[in-house]
Every structure is written in structure tokens, then in C-alpha cells.
N, C-alpha and C. Protein backbone atom coordinates (compact mmCIF):
# COMPACT_ATOMS: atom_id res chain seq x y z
N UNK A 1 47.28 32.51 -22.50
CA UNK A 1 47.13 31.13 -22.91
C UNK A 1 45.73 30.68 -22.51
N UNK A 2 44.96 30.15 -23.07
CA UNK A 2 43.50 30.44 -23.43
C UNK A 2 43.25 28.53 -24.27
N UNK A 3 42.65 27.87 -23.76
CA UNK A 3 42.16 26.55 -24.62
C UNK A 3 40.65 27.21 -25.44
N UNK A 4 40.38 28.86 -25.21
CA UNK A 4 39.56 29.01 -25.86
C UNK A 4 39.67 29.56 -27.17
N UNK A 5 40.87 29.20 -27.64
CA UNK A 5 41.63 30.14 -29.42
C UNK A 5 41.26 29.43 -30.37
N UNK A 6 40.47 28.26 -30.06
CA UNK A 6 39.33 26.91 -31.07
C UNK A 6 39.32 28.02 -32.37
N UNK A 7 38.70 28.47 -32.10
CA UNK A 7 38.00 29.63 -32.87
C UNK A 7 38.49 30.66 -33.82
N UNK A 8 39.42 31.01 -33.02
CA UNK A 8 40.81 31.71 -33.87
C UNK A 8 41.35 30.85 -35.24
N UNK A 9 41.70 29.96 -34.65
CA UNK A 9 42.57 28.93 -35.35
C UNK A 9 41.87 28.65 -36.56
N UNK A 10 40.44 28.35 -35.91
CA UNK A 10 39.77 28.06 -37.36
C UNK A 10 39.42 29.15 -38.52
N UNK A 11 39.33 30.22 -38.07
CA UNK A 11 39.24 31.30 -38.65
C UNK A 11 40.91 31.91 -39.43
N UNK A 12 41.77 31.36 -38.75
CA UNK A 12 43.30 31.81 -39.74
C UNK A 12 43.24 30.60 -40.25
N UNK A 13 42.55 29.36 -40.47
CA UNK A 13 42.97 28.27 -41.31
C UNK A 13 43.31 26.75 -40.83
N UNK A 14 43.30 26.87 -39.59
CA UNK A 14 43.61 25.73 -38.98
C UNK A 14 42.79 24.74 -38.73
N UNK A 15 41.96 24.43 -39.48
CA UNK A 15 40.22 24.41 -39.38
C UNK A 15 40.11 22.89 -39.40
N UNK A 16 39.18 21.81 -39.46
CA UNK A 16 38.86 20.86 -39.55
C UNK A 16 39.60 19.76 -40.75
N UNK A 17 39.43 20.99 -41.71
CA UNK A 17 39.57 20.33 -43.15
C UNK A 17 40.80 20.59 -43.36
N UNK A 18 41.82 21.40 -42.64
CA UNK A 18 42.82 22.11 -42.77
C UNK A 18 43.10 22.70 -43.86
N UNK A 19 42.01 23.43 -43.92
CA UNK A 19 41.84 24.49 -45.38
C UNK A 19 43.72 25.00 -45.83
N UNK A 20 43.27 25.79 -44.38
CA UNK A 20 45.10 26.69 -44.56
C UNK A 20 44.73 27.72 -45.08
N UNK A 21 43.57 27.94 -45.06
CA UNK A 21 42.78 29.70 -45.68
C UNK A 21 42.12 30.29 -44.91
N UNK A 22 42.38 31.48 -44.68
CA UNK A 22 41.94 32.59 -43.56
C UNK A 22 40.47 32.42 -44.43
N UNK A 23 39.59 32.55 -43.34
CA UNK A 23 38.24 32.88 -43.82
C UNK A 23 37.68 33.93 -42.97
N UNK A 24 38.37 34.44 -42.88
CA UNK A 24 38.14 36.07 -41.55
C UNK A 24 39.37 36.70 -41.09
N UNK A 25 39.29 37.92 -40.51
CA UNK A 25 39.81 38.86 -39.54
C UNK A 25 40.04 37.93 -38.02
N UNK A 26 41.18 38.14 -37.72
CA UNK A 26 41.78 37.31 -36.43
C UNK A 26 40.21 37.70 -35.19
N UNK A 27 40.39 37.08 -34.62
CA UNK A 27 39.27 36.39 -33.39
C UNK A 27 39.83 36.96 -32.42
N UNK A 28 39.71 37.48 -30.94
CA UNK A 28 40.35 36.93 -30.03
C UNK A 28 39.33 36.16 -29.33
N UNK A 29 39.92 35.37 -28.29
CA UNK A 29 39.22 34.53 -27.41
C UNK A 29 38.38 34.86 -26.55
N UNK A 30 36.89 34.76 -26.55
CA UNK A 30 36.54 35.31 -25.39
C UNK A 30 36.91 35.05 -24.11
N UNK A 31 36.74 36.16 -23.58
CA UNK A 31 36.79 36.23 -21.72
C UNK A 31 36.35 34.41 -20.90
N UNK A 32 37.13 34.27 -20.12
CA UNK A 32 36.66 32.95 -19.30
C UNK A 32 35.30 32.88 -18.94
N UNK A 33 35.22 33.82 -18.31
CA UNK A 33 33.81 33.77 -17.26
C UNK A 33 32.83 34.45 -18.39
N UNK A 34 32.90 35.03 -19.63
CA UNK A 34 32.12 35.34 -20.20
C UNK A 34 31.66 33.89 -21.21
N UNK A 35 32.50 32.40 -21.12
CA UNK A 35 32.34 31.42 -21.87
C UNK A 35 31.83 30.39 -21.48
N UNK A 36 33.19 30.40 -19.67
CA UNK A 36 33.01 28.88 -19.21
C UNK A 36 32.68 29.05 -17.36
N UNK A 37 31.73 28.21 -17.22
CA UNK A 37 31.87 28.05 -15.80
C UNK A 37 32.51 26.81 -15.50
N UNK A 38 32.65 26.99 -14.01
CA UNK A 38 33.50 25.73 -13.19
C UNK A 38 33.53 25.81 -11.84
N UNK A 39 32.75 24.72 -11.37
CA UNK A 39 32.14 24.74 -9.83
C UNK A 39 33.18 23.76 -9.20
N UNK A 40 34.61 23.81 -9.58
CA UNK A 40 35.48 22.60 -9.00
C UNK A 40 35.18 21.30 -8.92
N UNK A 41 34.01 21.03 -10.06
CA UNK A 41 33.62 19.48 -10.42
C UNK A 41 33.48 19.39 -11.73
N UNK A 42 32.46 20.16 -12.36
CA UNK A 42 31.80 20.47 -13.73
C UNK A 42 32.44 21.52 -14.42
N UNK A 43 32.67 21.17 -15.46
CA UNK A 43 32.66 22.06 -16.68
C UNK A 43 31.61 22.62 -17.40
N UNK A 44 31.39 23.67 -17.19
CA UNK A 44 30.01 24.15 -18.31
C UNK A 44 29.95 24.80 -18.85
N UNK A 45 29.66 25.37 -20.30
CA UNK A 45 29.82 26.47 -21.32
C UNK A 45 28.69 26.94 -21.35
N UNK A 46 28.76 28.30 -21.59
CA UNK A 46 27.66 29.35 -21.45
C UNK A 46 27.59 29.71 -22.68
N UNK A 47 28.15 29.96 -24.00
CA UNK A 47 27.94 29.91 -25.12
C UNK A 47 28.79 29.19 -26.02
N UNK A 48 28.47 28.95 -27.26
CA UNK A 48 29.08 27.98 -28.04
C UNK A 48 30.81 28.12 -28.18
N UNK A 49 31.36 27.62 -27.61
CA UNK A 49 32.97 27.93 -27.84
C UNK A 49 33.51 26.69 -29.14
N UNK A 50 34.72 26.61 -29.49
CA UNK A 50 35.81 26.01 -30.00
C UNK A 50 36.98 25.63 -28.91
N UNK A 51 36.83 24.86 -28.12
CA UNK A 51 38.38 24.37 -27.38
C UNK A 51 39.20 23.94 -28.35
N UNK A 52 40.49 24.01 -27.99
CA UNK A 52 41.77 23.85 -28.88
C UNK A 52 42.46 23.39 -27.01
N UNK A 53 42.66 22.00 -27.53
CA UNK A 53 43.80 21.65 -25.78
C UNK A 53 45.25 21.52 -26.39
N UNK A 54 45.34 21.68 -27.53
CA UNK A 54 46.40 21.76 -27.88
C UNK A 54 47.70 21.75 -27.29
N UNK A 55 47.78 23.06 -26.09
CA UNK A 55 48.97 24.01 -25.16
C UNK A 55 49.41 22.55 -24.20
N UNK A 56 48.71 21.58 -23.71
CA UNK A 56 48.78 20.69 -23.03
C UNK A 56 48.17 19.15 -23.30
N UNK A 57 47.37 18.83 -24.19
CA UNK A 57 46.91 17.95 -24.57
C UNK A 57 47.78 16.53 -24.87
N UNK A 58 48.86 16.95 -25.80
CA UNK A 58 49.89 15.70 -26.13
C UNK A 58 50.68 15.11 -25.16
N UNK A 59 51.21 16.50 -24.60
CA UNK A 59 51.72 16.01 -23.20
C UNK A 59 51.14 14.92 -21.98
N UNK A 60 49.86 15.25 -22.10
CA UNK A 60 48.78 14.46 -21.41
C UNK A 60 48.70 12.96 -21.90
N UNK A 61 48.71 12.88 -23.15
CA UNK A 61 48.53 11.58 -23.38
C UNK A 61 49.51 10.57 -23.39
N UNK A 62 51.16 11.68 -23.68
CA UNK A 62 52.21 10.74 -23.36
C UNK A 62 52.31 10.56 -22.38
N UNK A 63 51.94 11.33 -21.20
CA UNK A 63 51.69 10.84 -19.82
C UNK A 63 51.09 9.71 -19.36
N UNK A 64 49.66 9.14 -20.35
CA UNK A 64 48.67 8.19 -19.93
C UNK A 64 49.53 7.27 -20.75
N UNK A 65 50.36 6.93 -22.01
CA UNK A 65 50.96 6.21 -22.26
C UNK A 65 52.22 5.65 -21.24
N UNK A 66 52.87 6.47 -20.94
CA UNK A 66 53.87 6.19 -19.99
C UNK A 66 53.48 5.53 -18.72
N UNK A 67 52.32 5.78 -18.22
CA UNK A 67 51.60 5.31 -16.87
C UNK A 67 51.11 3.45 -17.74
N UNK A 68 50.73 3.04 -18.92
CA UNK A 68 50.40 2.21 -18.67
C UNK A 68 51.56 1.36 -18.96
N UNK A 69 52.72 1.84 -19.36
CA UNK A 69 53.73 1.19 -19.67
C UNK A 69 54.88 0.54 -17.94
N UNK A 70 54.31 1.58 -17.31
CA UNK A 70 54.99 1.45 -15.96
C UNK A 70 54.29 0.39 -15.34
N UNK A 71 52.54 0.51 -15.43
CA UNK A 71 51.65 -0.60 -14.71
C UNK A 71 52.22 -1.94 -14.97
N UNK A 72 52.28 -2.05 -16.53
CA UNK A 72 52.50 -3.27 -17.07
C UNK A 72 54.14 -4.12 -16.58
N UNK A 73 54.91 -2.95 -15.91
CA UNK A 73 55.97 -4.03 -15.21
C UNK A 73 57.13 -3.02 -16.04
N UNK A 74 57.37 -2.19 -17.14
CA UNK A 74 58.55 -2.22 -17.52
C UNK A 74 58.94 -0.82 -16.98
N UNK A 75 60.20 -0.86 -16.52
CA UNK A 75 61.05 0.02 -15.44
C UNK A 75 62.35 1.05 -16.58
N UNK A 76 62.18 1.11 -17.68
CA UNK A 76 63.20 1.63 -18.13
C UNK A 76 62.12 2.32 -19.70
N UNK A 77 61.64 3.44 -20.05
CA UNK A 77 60.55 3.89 -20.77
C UNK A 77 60.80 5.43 -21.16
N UNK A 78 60.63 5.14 -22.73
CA UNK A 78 60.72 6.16 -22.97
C UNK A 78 59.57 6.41 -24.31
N UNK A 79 59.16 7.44 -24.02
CA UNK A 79 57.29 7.34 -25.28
C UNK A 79 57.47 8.94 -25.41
N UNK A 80 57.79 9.10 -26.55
CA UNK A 80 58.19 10.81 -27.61
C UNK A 80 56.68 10.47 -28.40
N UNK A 81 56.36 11.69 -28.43
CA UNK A 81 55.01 12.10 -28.87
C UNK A 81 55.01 13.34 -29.93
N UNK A 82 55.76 12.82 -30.78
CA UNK A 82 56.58 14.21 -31.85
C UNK A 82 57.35 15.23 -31.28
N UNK A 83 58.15 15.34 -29.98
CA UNK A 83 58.38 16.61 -29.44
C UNK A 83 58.47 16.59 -28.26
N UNK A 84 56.89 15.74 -27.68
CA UNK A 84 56.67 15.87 -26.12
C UNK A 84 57.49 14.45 -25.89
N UNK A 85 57.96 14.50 -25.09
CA UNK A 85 58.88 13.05 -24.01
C UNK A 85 58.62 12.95 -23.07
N UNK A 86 58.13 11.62 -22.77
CA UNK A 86 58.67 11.35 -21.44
C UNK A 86 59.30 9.84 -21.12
N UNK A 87 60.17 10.23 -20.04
CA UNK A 87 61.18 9.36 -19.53
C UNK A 87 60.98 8.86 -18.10
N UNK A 88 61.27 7.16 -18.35
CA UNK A 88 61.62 6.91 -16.68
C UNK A 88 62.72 5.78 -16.73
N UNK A 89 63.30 5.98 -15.67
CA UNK A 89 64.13 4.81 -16.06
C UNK A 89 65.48 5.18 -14.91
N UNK A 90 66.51 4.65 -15.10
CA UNK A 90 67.38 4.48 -14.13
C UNK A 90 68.67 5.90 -14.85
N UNK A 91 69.09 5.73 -15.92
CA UNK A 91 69.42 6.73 -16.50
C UNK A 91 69.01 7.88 -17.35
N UNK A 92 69.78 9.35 -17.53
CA UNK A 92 69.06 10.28 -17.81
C UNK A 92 68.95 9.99 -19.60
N UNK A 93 68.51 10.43 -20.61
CA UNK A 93 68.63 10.47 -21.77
C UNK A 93 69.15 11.79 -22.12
N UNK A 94 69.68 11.75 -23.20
CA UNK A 94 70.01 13.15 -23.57
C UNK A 94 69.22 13.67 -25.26
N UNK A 95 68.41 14.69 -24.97
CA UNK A 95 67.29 14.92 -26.03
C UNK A 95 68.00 16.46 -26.73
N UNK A 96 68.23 15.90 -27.98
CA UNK A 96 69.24 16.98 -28.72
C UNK A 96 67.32 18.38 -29.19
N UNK A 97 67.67 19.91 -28.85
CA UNK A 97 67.01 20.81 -28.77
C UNK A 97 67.10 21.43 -30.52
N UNK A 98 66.52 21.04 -31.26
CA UNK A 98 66.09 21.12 -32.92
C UNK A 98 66.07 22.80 -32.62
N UNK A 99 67.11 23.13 -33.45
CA UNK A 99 67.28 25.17 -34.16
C UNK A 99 65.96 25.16 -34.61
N UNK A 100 64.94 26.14 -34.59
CA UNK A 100 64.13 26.84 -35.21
C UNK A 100 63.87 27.00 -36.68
N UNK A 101 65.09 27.20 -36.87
CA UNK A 101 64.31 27.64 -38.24
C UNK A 101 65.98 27.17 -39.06
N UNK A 102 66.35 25.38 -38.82
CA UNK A 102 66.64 24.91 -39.48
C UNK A 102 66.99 23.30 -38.53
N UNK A 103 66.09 22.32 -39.24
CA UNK A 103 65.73 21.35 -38.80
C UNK A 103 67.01 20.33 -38.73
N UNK A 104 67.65 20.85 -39.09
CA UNK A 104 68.82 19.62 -39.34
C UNK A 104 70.12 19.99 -38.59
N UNK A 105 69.46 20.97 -37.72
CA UNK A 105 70.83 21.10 -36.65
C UNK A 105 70.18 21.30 -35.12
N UNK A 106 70.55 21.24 -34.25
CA UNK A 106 70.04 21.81 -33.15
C UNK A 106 71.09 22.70 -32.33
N UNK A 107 70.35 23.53 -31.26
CA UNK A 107 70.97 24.19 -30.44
C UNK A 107 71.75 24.08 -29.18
N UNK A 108 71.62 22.97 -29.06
CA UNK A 108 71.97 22.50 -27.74
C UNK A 108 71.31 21.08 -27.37
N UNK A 109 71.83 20.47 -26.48
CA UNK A 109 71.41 19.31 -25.67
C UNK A 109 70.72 19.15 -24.48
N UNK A 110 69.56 18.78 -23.69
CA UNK A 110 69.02 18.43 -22.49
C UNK A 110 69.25 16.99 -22.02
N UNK A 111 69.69 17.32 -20.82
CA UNK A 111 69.66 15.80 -20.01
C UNK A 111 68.36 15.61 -19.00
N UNK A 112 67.50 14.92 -19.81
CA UNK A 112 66.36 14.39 -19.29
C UNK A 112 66.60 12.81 -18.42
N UNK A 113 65.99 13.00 -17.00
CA UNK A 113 66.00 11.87 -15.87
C UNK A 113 64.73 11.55 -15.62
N UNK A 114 64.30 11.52 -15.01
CA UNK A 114 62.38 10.66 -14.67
C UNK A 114 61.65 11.67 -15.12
N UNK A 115 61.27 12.48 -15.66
CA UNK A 115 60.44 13.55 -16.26
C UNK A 115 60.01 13.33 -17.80
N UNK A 116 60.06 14.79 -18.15
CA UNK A 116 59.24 14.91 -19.31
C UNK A 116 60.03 15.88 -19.76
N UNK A 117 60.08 16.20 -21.56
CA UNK A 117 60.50 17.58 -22.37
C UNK A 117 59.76 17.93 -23.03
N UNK A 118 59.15 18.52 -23.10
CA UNK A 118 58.04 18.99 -24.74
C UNK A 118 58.35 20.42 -25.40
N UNK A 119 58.40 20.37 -26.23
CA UNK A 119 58.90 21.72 -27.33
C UNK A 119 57.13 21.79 -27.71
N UNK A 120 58.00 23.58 -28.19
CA UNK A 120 56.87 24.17 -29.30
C UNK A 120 57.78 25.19 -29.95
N UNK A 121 57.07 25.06 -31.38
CA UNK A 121 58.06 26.01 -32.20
C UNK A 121 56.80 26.74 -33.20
N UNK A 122 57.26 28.12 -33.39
CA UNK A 122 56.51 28.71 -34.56
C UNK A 122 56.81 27.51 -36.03
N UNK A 123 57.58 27.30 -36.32
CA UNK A 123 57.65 26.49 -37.37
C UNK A 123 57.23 25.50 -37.94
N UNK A 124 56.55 24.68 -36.83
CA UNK A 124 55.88 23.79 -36.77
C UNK A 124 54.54 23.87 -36.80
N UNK A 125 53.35 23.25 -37.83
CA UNK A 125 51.92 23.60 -38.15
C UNK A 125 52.12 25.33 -38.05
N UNK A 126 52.52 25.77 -39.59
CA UNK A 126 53.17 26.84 -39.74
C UNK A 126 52.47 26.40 -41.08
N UNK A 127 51.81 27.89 -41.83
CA UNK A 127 51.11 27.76 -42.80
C UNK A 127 50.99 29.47 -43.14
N UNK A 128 50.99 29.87 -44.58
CA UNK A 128 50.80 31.58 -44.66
C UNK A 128 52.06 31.89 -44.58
N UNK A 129 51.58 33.13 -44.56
CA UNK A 129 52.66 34.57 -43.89
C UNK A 129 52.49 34.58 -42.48
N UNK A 130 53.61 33.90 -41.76
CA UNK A 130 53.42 34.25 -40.47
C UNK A 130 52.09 33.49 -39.77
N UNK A 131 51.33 32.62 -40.03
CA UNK A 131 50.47 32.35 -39.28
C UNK A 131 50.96 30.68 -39.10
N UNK A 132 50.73 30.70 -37.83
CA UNK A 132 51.06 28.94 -36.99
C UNK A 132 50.11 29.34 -36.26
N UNK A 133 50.37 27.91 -35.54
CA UNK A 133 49.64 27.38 -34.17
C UNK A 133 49.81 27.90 -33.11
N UNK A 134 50.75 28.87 -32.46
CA UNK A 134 50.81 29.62 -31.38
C UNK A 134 49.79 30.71 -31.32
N UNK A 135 48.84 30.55 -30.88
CA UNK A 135 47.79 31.87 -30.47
C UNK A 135 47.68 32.51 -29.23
N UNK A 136 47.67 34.00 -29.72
CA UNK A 136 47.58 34.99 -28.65
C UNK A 136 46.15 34.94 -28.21
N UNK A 137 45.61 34.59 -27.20
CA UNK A 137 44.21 34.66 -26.98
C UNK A 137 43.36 36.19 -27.38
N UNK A 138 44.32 36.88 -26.26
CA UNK A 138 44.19 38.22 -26.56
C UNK A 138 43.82 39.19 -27.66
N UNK A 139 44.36 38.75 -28.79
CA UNK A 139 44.53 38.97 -30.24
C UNK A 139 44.33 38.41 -31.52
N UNK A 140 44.02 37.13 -30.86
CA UNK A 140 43.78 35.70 -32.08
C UNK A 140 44.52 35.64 -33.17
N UNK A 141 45.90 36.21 -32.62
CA UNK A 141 47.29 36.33 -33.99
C UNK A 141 47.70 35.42 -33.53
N UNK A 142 48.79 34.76 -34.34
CA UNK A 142 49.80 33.98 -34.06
C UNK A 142 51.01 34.98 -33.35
N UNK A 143 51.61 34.13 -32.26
CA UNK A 143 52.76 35.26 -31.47
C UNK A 143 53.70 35.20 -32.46
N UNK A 144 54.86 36.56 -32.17
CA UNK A 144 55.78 36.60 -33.25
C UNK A 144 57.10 36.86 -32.28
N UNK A 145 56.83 37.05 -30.65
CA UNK A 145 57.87 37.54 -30.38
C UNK A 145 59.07 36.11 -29.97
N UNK A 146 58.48 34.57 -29.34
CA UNK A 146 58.98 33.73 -29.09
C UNK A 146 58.90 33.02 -30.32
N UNK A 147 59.74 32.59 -31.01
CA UNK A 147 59.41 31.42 -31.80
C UNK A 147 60.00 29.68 -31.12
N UNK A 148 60.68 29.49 -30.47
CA UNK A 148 60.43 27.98 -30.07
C UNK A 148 60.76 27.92 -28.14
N UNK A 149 60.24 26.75 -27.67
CA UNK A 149 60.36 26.40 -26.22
C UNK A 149 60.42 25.05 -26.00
N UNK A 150 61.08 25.09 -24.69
CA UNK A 150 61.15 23.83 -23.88
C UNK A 150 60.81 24.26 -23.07
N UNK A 151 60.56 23.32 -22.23
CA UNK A 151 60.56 22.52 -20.49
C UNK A 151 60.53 21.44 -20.34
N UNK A 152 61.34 21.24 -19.22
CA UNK A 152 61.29 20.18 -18.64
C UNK A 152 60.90 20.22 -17.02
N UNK A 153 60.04 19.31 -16.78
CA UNK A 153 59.15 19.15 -15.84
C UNK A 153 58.71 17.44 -15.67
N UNK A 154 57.95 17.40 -14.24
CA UNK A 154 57.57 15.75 -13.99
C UNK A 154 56.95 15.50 -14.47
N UNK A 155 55.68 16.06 -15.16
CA UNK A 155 55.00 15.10 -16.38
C UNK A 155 55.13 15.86 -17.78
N UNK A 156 54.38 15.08 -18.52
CA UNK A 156 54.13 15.69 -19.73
C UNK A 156 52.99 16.87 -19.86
N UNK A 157 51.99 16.76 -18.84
CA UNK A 157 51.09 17.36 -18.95
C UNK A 157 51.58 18.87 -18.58
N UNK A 158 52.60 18.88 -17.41
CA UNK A 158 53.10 19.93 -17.31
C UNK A 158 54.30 20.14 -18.11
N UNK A 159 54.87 19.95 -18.83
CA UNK A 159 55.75 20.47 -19.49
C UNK A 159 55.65 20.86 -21.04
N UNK A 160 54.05 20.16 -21.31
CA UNK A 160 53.62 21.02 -22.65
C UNK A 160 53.14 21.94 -22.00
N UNK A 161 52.23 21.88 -21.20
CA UNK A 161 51.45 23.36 -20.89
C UNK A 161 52.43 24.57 -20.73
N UNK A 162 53.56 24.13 -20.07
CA UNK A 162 54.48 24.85 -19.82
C UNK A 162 55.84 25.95 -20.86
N UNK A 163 56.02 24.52 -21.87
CA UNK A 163 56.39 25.15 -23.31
C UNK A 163 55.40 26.03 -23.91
N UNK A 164 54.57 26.25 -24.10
CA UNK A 164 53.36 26.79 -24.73
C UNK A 164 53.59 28.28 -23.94
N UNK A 165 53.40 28.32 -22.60
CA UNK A 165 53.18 29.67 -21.63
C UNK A 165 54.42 30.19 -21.83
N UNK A 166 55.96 29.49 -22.27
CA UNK A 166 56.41 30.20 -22.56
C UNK A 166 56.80 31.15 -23.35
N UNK A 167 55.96 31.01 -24.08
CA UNK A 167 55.92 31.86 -25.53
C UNK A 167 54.87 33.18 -25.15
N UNK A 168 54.24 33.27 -23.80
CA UNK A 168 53.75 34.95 -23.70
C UNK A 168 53.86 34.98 -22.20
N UNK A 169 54.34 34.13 -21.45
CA UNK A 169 54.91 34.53 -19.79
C UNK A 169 55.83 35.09 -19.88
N UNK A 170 56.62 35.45 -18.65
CA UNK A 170 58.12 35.45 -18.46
C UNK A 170 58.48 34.10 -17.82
N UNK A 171 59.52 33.55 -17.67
CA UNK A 171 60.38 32.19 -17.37
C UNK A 171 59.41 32.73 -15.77
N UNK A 172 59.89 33.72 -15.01
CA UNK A 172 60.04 33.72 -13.74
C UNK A 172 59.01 33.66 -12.65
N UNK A 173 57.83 34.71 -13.81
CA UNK A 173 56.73 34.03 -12.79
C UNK A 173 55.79 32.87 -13.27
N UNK A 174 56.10 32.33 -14.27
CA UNK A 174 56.06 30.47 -14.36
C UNK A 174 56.73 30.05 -12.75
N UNK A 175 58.02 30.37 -12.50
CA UNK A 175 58.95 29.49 -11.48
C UNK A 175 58.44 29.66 -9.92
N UNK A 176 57.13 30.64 -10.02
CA UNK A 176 56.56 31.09 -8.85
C UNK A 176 55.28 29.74 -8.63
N UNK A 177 55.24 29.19 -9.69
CA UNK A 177 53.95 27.81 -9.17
C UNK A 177 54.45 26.23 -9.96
N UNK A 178 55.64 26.77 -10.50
CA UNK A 178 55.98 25.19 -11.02
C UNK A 178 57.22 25.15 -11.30
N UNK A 179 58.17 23.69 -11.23
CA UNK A 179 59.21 23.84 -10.93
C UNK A 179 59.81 22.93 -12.36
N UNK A 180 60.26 23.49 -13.10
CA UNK A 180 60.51 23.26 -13.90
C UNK A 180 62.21 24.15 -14.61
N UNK A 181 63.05 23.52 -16.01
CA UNK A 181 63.61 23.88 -16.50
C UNK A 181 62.80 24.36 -17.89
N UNK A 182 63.51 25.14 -18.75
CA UNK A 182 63.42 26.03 -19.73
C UNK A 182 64.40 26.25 -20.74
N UNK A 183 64.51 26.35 -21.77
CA UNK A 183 65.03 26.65 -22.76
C UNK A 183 63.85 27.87 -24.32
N UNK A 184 64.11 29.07 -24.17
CA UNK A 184 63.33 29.78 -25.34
C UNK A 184 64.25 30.29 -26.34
N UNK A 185 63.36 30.49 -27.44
CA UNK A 185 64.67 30.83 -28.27
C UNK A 185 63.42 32.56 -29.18
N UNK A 186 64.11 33.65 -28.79
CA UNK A 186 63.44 34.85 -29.59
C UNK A 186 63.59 35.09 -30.73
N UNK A 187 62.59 35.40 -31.09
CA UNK A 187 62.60 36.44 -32.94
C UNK A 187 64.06 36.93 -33.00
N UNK A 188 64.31 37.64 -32.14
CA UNK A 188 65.69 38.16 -32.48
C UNK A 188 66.86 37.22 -32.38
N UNK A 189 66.84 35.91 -32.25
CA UNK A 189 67.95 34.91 -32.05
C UNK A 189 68.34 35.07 -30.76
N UNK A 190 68.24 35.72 -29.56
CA UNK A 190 68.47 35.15 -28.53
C UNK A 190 67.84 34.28 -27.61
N UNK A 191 68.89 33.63 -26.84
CA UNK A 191 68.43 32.18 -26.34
C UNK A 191 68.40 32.55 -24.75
N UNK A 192 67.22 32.46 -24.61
CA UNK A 192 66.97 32.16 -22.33
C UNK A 192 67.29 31.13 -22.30
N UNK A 193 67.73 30.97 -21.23
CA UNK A 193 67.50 29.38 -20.59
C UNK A 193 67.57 29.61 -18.66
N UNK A 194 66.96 28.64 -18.18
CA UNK A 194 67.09 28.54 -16.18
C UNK A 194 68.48 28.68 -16.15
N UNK A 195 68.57 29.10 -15.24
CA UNK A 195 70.22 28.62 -14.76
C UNK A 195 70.34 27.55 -14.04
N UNK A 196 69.33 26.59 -13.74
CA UNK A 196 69.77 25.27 -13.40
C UNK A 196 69.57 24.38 -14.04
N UNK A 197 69.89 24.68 -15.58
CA UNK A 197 69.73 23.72 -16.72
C UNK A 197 70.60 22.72 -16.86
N UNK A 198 70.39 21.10 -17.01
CA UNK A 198 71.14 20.16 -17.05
C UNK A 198 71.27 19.66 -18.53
N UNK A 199 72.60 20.19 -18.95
CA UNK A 199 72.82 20.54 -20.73
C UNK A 199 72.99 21.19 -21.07
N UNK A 200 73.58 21.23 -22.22
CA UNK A 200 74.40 22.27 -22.70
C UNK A 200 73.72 23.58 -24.15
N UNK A 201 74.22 24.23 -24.77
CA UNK A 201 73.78 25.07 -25.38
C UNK A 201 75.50 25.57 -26.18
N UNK A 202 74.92 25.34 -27.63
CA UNK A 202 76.11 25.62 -28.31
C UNK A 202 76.10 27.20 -28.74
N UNK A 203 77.42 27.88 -29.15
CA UNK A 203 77.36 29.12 -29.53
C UNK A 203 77.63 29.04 -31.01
């Protein structure tokens, strides 16, 4: 997971104009330290990149929405950002988990309490044969082996970043630096989820 796949994206089609036309052979992302420095203050690029914040970006902003909604006095908030949520309030909500690859049903239910949920799905900014918005840095393909994710986590910022990683981490060593729930759903139709998931999952 790479904010440096700018480049990729634009090259399978995802481009400014949103062509939706490959105008090249997949990209991968260059190397960090071959792009970006970072002295724990500054950001600085060493050659011309494409950022894409995509993996965490929305999440972020429903976060800065939710923060000014709390300043302003109101104690019960809820601000969905196509997908990404977040919640505060005295009770949990329950955020029905949209099937993959049919929009008009879902898989299950999450009970969201003071946090955040944000999905990502292959299906979504999905264009071509096989090419979406999920990029392998590595490879500058679109991934094929996860097609959709959750988490839930205390902000938004972490729980998009977090949906996103799950589509080329494993759940577990995610659970080694952040504490979060999960829900993935594979190419092959099977479904992960934490085992301390609050909600259900239909068969």
C-alpha cells in the first residue's frame, strides 16, 4: 500500500479526465526512499511523483467533519462519506455490509459505537476488464485476490487506511499496531472476519 500508485492509476485510466483508457503497460510504484524523503517534519520529493491518498484520504475528512460537528455542541453524529462513517453518540448504529458484487443485498450487519467503518470494494470506481481502484504498488495492477473490506476503528482516518491494507495484508499483522475490527470478502467467496466482531454475518 503505496500513496505512490498516482501514476499507475493514471496510466490504467483513472486519470484526471477520467478517460477510462489504458494509455500504457501497468506502472509499479516507485521505491519510497527512491521518491520521498521525510525528516519527521517535512515532506520532500526527490522526483516527480503522482500521490493518490485515496487508501485514507476520505476517511480523514469525515473525521475533520465529525470534529467540527462535536466543537459546535452536537453530542449524537453521524457523517457517511459514501462508505466511510463515522459515529458518536450515546448509541451504537447498525451499518448493513453491501455483497460485492450485488448491490442490493448485503452480507451481514456491523454494530458501530463511537468510531468509524469504511469499506472498499473492487466494484466500486471499477472500469475495463478487471481494472479498479485497488492498486498493487508492487505491480501497478489492480488486486484480484480481495475484492471488498471493512474496518472498524476510532477514526476514519484509520479505518480507511485500514480497509484498503486489507486487501494485500493479512488481518493479523494489521492487529500487531492497530486495534481494530474487520470484515473481507475473497475472489473465491469466502468471508474473514475478527473474532471479536460486533454483528452479524448471514449464510
Amino acid at each position: 500500500m503505496s500513496p505512490l500508485v498516482g501514476r499507475a492509476l493514471e496510466t490504467l485510466g483513472y486519470d484526471r479526465a477520467y478517460s477510462l483508457r489504458a494509455s500504457g503497460p501497468a506502472i509499479p510504484a516507485p521505491a519510497w526512499e527512491d521518491a520521498i524523503a521525510w525528516d519527521g517534519a517535512t515532506l520532500t520529493t526527490l522526483r516527480p511523483v503522482t500521490l493518490d491518498i485515496g487508501a485514507a484520504g476520505k476517511g480523514y475528512l469525515v473525521d475533520l467533519v465529525t470534529e467540527l460537528l462535536l466543537s459546535a455542541g452536537h453530542r449524537d453524529v453521524i457523517v457517511d462519506g459514501s462508505g466511510d462513517i463515522r459515529h458518536a453518540g450515546p448509541s451504537p448504529i447498525r451499518v448493513a455490509l453491501e455483497h460485492p458484487l450485488d448491490a442490493k443485498r448485503a452480507i451481514g450487519v456491523a454494530n458501530v459505537g463511537s468510531g468509524a467503518i469504511c469499506s472498499s470494494a473492487s466494484n466500486r470506481r471499477a472500469w475495463g476488464a478487471g481494472l479498479h481502484h485497488v492498486i498493487d504498488a508492487t505491480t501497478g495492477l489492480p488486486t484480484s485476490r480481495v475484492i471488498a473490506t471493512w474496518a472498524i476503528a476510532a477514526t476514519g482516518l484509520e479505518a480507511d487506511g485500514l480497509a484498503t491494507a486489507l486487501f494485500f495484508a493479512d488481518p493479523s499483522r494489521l492487529a500487531d499496531n492497530f486495534d481494530f475490527e474487520y470484515v473481507r470478502v475473497l475472489a473465491t467467496g469466502a468471508i474473514e472476519f475478527s473474532p471479536n466482531l460486533d454483528g452479524e454475518l448471514f449464510t
